[in-house]
Structures are given as C-alpha cells and as structure tokens.
N, C-alpha and C. Protein backbone atom coordinates (compact mmCIF):
# COMPACT_ATOMS: atom_id res chain seq x y z
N UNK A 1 -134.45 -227.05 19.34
CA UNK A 1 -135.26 -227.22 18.14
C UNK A 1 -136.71 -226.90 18.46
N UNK A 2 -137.40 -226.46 17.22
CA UNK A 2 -138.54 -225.69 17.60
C UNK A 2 -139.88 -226.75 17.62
N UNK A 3 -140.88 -227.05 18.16
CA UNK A 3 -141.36 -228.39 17.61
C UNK A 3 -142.79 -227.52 17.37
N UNK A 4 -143.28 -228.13 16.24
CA UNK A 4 -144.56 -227.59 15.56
C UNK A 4 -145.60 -226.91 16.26
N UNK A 5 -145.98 -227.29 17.57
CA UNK A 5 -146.53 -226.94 18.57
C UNK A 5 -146.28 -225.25 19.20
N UNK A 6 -144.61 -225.22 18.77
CA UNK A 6 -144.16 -223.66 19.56
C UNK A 6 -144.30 -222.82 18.34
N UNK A 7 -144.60 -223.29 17.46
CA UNK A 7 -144.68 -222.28 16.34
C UNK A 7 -146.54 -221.35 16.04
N UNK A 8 -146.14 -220.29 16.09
CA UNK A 8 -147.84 -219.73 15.88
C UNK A 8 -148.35 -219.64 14.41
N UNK A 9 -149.27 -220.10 14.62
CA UNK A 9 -150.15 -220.02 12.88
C UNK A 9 -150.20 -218.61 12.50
N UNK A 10 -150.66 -217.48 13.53
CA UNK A 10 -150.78 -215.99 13.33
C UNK A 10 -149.82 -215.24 14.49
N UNK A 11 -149.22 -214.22 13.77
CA UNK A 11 -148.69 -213.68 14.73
C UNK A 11 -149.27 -213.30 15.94
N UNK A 12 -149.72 -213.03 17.05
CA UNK A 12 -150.09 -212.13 17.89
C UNK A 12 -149.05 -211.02 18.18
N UNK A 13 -150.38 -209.93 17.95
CA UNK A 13 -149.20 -208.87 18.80
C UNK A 13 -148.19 -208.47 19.78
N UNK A 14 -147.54 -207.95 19.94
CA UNK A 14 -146.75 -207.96 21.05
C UNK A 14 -146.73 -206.51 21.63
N UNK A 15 -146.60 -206.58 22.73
CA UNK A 15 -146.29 -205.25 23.36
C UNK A 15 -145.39 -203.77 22.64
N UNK A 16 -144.27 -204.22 21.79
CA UNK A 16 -143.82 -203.14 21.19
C UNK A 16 -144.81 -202.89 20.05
N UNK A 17 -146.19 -203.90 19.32
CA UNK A 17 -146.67 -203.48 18.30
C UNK A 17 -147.13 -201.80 19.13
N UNK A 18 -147.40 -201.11 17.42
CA UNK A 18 -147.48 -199.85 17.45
C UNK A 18 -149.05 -199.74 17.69
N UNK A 19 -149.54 -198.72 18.59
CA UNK A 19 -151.48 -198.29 18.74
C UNK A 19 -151.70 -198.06 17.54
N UNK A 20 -151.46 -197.90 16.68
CA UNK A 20 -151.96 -197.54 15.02
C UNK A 20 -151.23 -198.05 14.18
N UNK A 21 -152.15 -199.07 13.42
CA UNK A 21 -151.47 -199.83 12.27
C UNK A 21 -152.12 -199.32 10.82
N UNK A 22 -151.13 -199.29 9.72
CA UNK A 22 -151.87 -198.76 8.78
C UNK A 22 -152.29 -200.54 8.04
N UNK A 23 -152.61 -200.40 6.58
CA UNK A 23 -152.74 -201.69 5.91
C UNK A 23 -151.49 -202.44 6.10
N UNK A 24 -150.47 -202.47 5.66
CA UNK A 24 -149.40 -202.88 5.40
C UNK A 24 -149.23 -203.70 6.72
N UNK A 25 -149.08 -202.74 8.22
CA UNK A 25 -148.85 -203.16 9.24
C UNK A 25 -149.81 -204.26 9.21
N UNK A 26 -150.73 -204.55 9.50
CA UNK A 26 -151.74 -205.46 9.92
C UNK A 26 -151.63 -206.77 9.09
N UNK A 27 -151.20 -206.65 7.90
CA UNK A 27 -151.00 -207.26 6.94
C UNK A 27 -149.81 -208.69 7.54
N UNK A 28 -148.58 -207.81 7.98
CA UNK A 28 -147.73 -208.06 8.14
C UNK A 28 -147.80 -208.67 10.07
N UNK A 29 -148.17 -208.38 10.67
CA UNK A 29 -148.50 -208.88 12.13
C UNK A 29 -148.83 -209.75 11.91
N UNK A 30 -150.47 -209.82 11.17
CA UNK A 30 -151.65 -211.19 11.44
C UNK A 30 -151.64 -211.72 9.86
N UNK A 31 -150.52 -212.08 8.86
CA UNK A 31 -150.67 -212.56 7.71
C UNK A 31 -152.35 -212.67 7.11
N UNK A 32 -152.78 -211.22 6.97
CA UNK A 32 -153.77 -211.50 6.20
C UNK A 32 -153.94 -211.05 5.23
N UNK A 33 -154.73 -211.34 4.07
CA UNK A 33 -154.28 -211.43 2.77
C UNK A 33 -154.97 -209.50 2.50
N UNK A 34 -154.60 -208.85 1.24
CA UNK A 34 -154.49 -207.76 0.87
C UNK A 34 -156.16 -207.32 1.24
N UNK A 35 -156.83 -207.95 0.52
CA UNK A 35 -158.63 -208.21 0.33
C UNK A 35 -158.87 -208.30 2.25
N UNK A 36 -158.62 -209.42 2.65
CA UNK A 36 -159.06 -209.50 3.70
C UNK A 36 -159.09 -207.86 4.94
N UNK A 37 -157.77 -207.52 4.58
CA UNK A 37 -156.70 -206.41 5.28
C UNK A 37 -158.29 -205.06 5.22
N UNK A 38 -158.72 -204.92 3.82
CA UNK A 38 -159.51 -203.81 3.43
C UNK A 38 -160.91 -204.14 3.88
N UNK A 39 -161.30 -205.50 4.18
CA UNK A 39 -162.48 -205.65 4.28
C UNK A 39 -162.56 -205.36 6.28
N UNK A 40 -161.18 -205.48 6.81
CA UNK A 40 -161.27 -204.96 7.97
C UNK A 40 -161.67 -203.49 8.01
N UNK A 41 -160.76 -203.04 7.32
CA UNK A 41 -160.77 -201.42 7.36
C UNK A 41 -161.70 -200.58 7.06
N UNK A 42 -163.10 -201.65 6.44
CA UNK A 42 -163.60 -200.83 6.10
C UNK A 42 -164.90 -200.94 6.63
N UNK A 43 -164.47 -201.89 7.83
CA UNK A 43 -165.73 -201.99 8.69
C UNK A 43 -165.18 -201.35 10.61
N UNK A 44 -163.62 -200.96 10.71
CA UNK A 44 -163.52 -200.41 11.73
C UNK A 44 -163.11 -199.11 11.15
N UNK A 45 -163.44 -198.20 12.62
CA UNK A 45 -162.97 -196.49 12.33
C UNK A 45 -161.95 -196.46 12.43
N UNK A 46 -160.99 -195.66 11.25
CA UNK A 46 -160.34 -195.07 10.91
C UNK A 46 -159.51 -193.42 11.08
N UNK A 47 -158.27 -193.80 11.70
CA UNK A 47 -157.58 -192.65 12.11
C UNK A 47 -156.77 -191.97 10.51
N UNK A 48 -157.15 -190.85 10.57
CA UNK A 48 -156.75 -190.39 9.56
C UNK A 48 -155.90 -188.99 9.73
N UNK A 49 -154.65 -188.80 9.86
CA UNK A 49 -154.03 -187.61 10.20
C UNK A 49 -153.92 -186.58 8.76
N UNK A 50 -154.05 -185.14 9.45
CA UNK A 50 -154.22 -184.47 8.52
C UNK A 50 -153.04 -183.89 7.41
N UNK A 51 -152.62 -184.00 6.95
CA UNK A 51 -151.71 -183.80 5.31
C UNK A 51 -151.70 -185.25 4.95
N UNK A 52 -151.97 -186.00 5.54
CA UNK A 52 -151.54 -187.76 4.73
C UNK A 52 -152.38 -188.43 4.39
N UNK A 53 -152.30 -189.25 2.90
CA UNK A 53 -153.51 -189.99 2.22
C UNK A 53 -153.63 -190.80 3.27
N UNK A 54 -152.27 -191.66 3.81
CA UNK A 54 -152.72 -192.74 5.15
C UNK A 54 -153.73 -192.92 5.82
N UNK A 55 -154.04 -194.10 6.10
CA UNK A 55 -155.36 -194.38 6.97
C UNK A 55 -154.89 -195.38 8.21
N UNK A 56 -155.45 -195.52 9.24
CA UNK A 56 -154.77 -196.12 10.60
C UNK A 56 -155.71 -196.99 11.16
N UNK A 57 -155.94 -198.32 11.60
CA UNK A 57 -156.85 -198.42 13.18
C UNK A 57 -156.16 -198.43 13.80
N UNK A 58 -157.18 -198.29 15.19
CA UNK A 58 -156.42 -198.93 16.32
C UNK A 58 -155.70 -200.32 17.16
N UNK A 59 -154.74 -200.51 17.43
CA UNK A 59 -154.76 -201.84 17.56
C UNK A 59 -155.74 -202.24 18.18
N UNK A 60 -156.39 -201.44 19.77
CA UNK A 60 -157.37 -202.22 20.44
C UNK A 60 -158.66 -202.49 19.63
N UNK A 61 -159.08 -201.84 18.64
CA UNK A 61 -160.46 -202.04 17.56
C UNK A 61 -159.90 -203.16 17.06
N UNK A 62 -159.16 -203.43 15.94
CA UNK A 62 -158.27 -204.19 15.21
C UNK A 62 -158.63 -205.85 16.21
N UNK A 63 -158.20 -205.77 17.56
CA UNK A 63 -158.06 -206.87 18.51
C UNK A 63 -159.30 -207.13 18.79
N UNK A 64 -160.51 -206.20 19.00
CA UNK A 64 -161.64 -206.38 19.81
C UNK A 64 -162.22 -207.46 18.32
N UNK A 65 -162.75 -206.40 16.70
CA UNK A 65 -162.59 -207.17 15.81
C UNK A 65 -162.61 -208.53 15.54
N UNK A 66 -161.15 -209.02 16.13
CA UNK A 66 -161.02 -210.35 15.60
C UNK A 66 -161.78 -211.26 16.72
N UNK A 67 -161.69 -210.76 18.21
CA UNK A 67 -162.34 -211.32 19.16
C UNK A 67 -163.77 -211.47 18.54
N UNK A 68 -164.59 -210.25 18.46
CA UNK A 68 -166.05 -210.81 17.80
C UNK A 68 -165.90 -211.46 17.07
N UNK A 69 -165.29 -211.86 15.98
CA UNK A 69 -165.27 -212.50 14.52
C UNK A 69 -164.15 -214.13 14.94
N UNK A 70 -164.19 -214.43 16.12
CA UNK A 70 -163.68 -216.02 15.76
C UNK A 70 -164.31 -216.90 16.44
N UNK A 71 -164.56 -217.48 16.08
CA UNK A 71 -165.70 -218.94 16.23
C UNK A 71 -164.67 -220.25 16.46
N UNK A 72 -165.34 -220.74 17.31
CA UNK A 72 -165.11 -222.20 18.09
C UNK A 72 -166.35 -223.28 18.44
N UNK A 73 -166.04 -223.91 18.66
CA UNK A 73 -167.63 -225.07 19.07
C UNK A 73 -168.51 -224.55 19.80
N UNK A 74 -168.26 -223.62 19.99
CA UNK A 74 -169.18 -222.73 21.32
C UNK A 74 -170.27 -222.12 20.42
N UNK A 75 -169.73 -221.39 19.16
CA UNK A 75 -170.46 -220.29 18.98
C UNK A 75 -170.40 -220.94 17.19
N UNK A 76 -171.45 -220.95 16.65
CA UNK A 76 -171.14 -221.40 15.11
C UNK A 76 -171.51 -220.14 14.12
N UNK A 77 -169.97 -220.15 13.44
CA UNK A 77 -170.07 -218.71 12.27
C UNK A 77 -171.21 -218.88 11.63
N UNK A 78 -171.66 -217.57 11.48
CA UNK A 78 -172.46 -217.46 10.47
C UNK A 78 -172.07 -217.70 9.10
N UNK A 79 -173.28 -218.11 7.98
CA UNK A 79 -172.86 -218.05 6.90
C UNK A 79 -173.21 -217.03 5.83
C-alpha cells in the first residue's frame, strides 16, 4: 500500500521523458494548468520545426525554469 508520503504532488521527469515537449506534453508531466503551460512558453525559447504550426522547449530550459522559479525559506518569491 502506497502511503501519502510515496506519492508525488508533481510529476518529475523521468529519463524516457522526451528532449522536446510541446504544450500538451508539459501539461501532462508537471500538471500545470493550460494558462500556466503558455506563460512558460512564452518566456523560454522555442523549437520550432519547419512545415509544423508546433512549438517545442527543451526539457533542460523547461527544468532550469522551474529551478529559478521555486522558492523555499531560503529565498522569498517575489511579488
């Protein structure tokens, strides 16, 4: 039995995640909401292959990202 403790609030990635996630993906890894998903995207660079509306980051941007952006007692978010 699983006890509350082994369960993760956010997914973390895993080794099979893919180097390029589009919206959907990211969405779906780190449950974040649709709004949130775009307000990433539209502050990291963007892989964009040529014939497809699609848009991509990287996972390592995507990861570095959330590293700058999470706060603990150490460091207090801005408001």
């Amino acid at each position: 039995m699983l006890t509350r403790a082994a369960i993760p609030l956010v997914m973390a990635p895993t080794p099979r995640t893919p180097a390029l996630l589009d919206r959907a993906a990211v969405r779906r890894h780190l449950g974040l909401t649709r709004v949130d998903v775009e307000r990433v995207f539209r502050d990291l660079p963007v892989v964009s292959l040529p014939g497809s509306r699609k848009v991509y980051v990287r996972r390592d941007d995507l990861e570095a990202y959330l590293a700058a952006h999470t706060y603990d007692t150490r460091r207090v978010r801005p408001c």
